[in-house]
Structure formats: C-alpha cells, structure tokens
C-alpha atoms as a PDB file:
ATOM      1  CA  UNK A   1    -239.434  63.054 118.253  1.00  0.00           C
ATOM      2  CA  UNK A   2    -237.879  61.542 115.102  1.00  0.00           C
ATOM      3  CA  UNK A   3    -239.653  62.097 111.654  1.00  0.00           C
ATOM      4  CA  UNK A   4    -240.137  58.514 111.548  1.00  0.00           C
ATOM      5  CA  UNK A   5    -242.207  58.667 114.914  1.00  0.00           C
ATOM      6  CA  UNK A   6    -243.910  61.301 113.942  1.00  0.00           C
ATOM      7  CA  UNK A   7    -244.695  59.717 110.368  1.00  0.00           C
ATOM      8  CA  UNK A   8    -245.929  56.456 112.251  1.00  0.00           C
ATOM      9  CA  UNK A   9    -248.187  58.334 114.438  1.00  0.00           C
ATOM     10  CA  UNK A  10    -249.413  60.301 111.824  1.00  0.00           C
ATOM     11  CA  UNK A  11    -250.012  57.288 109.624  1.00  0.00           C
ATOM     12  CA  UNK A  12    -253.053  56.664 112.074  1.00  0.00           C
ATOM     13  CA  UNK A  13    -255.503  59.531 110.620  1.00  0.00           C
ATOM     14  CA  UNK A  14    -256.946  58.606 107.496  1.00  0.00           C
ATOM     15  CA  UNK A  15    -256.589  61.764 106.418  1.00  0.00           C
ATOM     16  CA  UNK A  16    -253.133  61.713 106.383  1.00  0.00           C
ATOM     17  CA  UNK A  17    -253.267  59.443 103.289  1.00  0.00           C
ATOM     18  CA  UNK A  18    -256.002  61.744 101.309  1.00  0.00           C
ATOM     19  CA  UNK A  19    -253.241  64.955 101.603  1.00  0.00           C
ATOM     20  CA  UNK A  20    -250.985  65.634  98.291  1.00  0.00           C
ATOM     21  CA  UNK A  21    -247.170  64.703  99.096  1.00  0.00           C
ATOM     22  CA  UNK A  22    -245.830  68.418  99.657  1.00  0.00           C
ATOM     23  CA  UNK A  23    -248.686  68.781 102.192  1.00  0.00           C
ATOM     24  CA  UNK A  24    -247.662  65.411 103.774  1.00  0.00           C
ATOM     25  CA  UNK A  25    -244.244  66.685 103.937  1.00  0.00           C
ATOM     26  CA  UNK A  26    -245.113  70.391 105.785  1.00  0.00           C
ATOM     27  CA  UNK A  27    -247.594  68.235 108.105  1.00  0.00           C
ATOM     28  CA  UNK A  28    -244.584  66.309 109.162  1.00  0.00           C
ATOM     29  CA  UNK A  29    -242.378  69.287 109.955  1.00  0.00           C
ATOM     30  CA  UNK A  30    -244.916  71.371 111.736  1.00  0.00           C
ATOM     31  CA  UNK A  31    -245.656  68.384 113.812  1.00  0.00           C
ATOM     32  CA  UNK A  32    -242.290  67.741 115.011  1.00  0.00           C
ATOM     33  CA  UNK A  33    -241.633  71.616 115.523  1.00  0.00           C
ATOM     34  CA  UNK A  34    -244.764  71.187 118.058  1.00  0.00           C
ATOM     35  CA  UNK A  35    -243.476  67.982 119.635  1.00  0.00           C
ATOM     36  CA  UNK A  36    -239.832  69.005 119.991  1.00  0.00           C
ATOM     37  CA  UNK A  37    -237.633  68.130 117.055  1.00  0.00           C
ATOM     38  CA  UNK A  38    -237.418  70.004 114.189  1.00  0.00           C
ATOM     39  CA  UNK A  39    -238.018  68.182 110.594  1.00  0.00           C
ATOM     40  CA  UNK A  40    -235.511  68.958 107.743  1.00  0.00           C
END
C-alpha cells in the first residue's frame, strides 16, 4: 500500500480531518506498517 492509498482511504473517516497534522502524519505511517508498506 502506497501512502497515497492509504491517505485516500483514510480521507473517508471524518475524523481524520479533526486530527492536528503531526498526528495525521503518524496515522499514515502506522497504517501502512499494518497494511504492508512502510511510510517514510
């Protein structure tokens, strides 16, 4: 999974948009550690 999947599917909770940007940003990588890519 590509950070820009993951981003997309993540897009879909509306919570996603009420986190701060460094939260965003660990949500993202622990999210593609789980589904098979690591994030940067």
């Amino acid at each position: 999974m590509t950070r820009q999947e993951a981003i997309r599917i993540l897009m879909l909770s509306p919570f996603y948009f009420r986190m701060t940007l460094p939260d965003r940003k660990e949500l993202i990588r622990e999210f593609c550690t789980l589904h098979g890519k690591k994030a940067p």
